[in-house]
Protein backbone atom coordinates (compact mmCIF):
# COMPACT_ATOMS: atom_id res chain seq x y z
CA UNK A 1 -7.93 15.83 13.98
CA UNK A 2 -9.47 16.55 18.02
CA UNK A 3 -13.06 17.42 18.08
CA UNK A 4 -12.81 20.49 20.42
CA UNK A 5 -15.25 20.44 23.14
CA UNK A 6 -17.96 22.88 23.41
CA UNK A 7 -18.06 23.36 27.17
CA UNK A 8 -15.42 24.93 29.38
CA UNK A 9 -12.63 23.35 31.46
CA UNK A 10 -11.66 24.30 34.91
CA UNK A 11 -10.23 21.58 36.98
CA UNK A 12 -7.78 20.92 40.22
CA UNK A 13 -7.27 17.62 39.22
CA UNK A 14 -9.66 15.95 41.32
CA UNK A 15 -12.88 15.58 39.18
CA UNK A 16 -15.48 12.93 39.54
CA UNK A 17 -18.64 12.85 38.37
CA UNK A 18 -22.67 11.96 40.12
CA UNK A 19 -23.25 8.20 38.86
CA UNK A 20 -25.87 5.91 40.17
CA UNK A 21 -25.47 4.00 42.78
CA UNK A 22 -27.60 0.94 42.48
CA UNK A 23 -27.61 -2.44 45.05
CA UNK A 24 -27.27 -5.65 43.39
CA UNK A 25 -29.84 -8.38 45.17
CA UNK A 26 -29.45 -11.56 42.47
CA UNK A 27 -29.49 -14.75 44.14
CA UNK A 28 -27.76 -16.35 42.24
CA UNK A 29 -24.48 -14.46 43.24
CA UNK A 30 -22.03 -15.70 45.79
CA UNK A 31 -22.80 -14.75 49.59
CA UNK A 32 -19.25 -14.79 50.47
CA UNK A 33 -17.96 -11.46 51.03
CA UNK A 34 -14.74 -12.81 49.82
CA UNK A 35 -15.68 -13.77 46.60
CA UNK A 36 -18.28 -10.78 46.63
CA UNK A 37 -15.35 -7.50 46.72
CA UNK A 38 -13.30 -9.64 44.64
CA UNK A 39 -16.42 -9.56 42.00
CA UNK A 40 -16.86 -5.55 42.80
CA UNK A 41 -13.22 -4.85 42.50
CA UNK A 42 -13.12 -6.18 38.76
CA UNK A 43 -16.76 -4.07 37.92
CA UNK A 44 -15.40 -0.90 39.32
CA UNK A 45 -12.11 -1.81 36.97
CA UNK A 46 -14.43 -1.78 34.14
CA UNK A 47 -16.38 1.20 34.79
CA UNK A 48 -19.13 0.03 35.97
CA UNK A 49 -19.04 2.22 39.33
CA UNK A 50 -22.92 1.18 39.98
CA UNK A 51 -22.91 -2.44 40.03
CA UNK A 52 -19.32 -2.77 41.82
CA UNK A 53 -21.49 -0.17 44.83
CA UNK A 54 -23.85 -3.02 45.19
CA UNK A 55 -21.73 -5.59 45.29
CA UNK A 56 -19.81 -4.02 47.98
CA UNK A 57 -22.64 -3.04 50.17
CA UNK A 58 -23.88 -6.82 49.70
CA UNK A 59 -20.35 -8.03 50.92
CA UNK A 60 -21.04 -5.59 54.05
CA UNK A 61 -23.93 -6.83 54.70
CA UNK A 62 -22.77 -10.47 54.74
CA UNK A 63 -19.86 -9.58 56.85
CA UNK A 64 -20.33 -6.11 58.42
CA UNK A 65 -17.07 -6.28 60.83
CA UNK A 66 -14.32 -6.85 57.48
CA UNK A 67 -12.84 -3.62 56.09
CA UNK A 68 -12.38 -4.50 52.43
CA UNK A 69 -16.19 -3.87 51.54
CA UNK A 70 -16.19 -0.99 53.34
CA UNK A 71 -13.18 0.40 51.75
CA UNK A 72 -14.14 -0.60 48.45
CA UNK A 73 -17.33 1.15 48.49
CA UNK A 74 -16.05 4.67 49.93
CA UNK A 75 -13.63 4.63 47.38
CA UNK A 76 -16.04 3.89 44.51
CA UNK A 77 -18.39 5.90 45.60
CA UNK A 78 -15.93 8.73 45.64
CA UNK A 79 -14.98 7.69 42.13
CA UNK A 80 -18.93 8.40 41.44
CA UNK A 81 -19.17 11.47 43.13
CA UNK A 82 -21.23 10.67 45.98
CA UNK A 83 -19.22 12.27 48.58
CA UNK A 84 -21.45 12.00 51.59
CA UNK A 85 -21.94 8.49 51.05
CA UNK A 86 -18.54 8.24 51.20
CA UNK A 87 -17.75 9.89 54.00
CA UNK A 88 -20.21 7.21 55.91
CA UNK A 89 -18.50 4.25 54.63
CA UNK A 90 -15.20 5.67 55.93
CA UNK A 91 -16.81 6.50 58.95
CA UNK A 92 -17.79 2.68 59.64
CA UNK A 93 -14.16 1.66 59.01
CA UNK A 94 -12.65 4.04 61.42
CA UNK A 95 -15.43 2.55 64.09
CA UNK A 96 -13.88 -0.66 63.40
CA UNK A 97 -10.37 0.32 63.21
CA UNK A 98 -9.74 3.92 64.21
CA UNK A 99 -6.36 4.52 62.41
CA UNK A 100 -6.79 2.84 59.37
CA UNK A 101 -4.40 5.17 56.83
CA UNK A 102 -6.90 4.13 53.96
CA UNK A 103 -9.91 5.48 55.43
CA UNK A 104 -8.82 8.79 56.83
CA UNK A 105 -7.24 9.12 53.59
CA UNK A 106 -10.93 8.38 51.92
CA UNK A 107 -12.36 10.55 54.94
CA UNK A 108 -10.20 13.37 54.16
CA UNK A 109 -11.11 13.75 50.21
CA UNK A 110 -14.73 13.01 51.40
CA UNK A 111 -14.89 16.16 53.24
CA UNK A 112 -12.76 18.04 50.66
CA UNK A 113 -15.38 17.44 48.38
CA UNK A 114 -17.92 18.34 50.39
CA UNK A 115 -15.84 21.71 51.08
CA UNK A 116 -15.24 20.80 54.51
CA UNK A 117 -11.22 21.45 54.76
CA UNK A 118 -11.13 22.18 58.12
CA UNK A 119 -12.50 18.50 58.79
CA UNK A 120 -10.21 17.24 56.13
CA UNK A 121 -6.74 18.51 57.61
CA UNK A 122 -8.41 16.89 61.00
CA UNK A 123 -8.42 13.33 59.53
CA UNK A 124 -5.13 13.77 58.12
CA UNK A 125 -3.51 14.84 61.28
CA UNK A 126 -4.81 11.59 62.71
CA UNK A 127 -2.21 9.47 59.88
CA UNK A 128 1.43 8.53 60.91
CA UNK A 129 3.60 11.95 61.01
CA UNK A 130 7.43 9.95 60.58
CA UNK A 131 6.39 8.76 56.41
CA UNK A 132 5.50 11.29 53.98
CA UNK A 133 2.83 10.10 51.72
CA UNK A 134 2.41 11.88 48.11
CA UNK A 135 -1.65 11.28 48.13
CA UNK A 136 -1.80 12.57 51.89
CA UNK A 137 0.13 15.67 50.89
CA UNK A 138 -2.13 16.21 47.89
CA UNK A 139 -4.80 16.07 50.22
CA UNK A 140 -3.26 18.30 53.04
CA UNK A 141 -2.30 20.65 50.31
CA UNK A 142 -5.73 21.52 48.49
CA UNK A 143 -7.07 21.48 52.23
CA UNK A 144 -4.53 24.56 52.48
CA UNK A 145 -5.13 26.18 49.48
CA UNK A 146 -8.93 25.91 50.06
CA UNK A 147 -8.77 27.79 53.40
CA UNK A 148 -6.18 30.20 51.85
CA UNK A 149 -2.73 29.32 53.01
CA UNK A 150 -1.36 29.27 50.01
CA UNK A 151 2.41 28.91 51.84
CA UNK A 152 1.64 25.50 53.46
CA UNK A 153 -0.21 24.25 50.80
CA UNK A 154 2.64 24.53 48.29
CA UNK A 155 5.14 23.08 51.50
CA UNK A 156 3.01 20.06 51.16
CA UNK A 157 3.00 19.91 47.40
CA UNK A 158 6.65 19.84 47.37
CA UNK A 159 6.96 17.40 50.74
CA UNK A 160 5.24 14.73 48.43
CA UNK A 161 6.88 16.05 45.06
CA UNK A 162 9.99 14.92 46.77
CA UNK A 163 8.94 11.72 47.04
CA UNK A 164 7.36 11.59 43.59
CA UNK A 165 9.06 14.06 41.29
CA UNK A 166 6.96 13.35 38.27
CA UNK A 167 3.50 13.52 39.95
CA UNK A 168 1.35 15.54 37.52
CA UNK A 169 -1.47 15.79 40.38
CA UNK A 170 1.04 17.51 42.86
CA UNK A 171 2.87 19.54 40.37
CA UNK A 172 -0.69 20.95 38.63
CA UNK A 173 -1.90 21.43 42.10
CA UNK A 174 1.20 23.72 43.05
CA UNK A 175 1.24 25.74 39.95
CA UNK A 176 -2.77 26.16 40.76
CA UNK A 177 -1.92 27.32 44.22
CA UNK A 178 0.77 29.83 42.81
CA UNK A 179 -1.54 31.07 40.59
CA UNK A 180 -4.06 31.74 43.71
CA UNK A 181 -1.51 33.42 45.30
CA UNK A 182 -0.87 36.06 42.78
CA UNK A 183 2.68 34.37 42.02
CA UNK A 184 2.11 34.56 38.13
CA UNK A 185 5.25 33.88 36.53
CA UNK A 186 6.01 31.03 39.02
CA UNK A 187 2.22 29.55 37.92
CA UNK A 188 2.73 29.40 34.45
CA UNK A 189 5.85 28.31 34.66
CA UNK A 190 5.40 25.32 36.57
CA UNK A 191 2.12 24.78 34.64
CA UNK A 192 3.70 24.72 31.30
CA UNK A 193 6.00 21.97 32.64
CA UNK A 194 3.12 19.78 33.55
CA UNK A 195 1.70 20.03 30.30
CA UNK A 196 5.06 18.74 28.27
CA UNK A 197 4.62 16.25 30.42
CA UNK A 198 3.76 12.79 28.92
CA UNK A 199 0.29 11.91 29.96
CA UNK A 200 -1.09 15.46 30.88
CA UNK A 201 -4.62 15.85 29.67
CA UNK A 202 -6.85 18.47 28.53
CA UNK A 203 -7.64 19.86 32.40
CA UNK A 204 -4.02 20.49 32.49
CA UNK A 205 -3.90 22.36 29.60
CA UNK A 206 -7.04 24.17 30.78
CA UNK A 207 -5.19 25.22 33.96
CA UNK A 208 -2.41 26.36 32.53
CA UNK A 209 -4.94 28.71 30.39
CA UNK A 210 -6.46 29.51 34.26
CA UNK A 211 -2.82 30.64 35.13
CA UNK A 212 -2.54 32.93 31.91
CA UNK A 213 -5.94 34.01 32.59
CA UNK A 214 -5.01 35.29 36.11
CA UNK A 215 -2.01 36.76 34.82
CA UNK A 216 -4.08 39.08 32.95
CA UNK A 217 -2.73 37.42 29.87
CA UNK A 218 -5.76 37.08 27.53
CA UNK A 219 -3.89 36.27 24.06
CA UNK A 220 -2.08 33.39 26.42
CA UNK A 221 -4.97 32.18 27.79
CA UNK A 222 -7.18 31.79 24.54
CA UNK A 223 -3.70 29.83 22.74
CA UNK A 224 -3.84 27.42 25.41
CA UNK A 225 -7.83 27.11 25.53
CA UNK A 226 -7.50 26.49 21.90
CA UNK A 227 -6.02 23.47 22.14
CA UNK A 228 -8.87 21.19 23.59
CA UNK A 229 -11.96 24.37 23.30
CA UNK A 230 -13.97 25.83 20.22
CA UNK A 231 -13.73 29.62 19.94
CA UNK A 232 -17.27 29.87 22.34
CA UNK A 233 -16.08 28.01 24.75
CA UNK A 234 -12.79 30.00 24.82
CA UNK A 235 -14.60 33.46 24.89
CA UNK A 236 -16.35 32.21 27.81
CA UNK A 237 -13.53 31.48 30.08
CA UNK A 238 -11.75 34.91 29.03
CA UNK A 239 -14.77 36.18 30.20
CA UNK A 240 -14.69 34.27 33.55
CA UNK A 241 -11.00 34.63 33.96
CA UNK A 242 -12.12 38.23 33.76
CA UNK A 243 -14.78 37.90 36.53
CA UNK A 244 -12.14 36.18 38.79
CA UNK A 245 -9.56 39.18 38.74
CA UNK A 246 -12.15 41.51 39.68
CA UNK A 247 -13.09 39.50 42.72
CA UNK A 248 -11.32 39.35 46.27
CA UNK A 249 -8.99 36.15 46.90
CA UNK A 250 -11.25 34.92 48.85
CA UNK A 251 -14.20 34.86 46.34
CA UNK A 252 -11.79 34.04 43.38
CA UNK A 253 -11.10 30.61 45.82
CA UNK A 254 -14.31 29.92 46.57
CA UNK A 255 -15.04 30.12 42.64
CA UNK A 256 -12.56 28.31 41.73
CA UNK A 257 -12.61 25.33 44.08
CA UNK A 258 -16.56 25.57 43.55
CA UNK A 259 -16.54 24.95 40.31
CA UNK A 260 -14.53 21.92 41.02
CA UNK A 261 -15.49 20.10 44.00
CA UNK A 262 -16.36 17.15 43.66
CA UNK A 263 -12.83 16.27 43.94
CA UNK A 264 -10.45 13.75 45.29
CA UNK A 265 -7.15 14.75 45.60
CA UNK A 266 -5.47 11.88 43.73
């Protein structure tokens, strides 16, 4: 049987969470930066997000004009949560190489989780306009639904769903935005697809229970809760989901994507 959590869920897909971010100064480890990201890339694939940091900021150091340490640490610092930092090792790259897809990518998520969309829809104008890119709409998309353009964020949703159909991340992210634009049925309906969908989660579920929520449909909202909360938990997001319909679209976004920021769009 689940243990159901005790805390409330309310996601847009893109959650990461504050970890440290240590340096790593043995001597006894390689000096070639080579050898170094190579080292970081297999930490950060076992979770150790600290270590892997170091390791990439040592490989920088050794070799400050290569991209991979550079890349590897925005993106794993990202994956920790540390946003700004982030944003500065993205920032090098683009010194270096100016339209490097991977950085303004990493630049673009950096300022989306610093709530900076504006910036973020300016670093992904800079990337090629003749290929569509699913993780570059997913980007340009919450960018959009951030600032409250509800209508081009869900155009970019579906520019990348039609080159990835099955994308949870773009498909949860359009029902979101319909359910931000009032467009109930059309939320919950696209909502409850993601969540028959192999590999959906509990922050999918949680969403849908967002979209119900909205809806003003409390006895939907608590089923779906149910699933992954205890009856606390639940209580307190009918109670939020409450809160949010009494507020202005604007403050119902701003609530919303606060309560979520630290994000990364894929």
């Amino acid at each position: 049987m689940t243990q159901r959590r005790r805390t409330p869920v309310l996601s847009v897909t893109l959650l990461a969470l504050l970890a440290a971010c240590g340096q790593v100064r043995d001597p006894g480890i390689s000096a070639d930066p080579a050898s170094l990201v190579r080292m970081a890339d297999r930490t950060r694939q076992a979770g150790d997000t600290g270590t892997a940091i170091g390791l990439y900021r040592r490989a920088h150091e050794v070799a400050p004009n290569e991209l991979p340490p550079l890349l590897g640490l925005g993106a794993t610092l990202m994956e920790a949560g540390a946003a700004q930092e982030a944003l500065d090792a993205y920032s090098l790259v683009l010194k270096l190489q100016p339209e490097n897809p991977a950085a303004l990518r990493g630049q673009a998520n950096a300022y989306l989780a610093l709530n900076l969309p504006r910036h973020a829809l300016e670093s992904l104008a800079l990337l090629a306009a003749d290929r569509v890119e699913p993780r570059t709409e997913a980007a340009r998309g919450l960018a959009h639904d951030m600032l409250g353009d509800h209508p081009a964020a869900q155009a970019s949703y579906r520019r990348g769903l039609a080159v990835e159909p099955n994308s949870l991340s773009l498909r949860n992210n359009l029902g979101l935005s319909f359910a931000l634009a009032g467009d109930h049925p059309a939320a919950i309906a696209t909502l409850r697809g993601v969540i028959e969908t192999p590999g959906a989660g509990p922050r999918h579920r949680q969403n849908l229970a967002l979209a119900y929520g909205l809806a003003g449909d409390a006895a939907g909202a608590a089923a779906v809760a149910r699933l992954d909360l205890d009856e606390p938990a639940v209580q307190q997001n009918l109670a939020y989901y409450a809160l949010l319909r009494s507020q202005t679209p604007e403050e119902r976004r701003n609530a919303v994507f606060g309560s979520t920021q630290r994000a990364r769009a894929r």
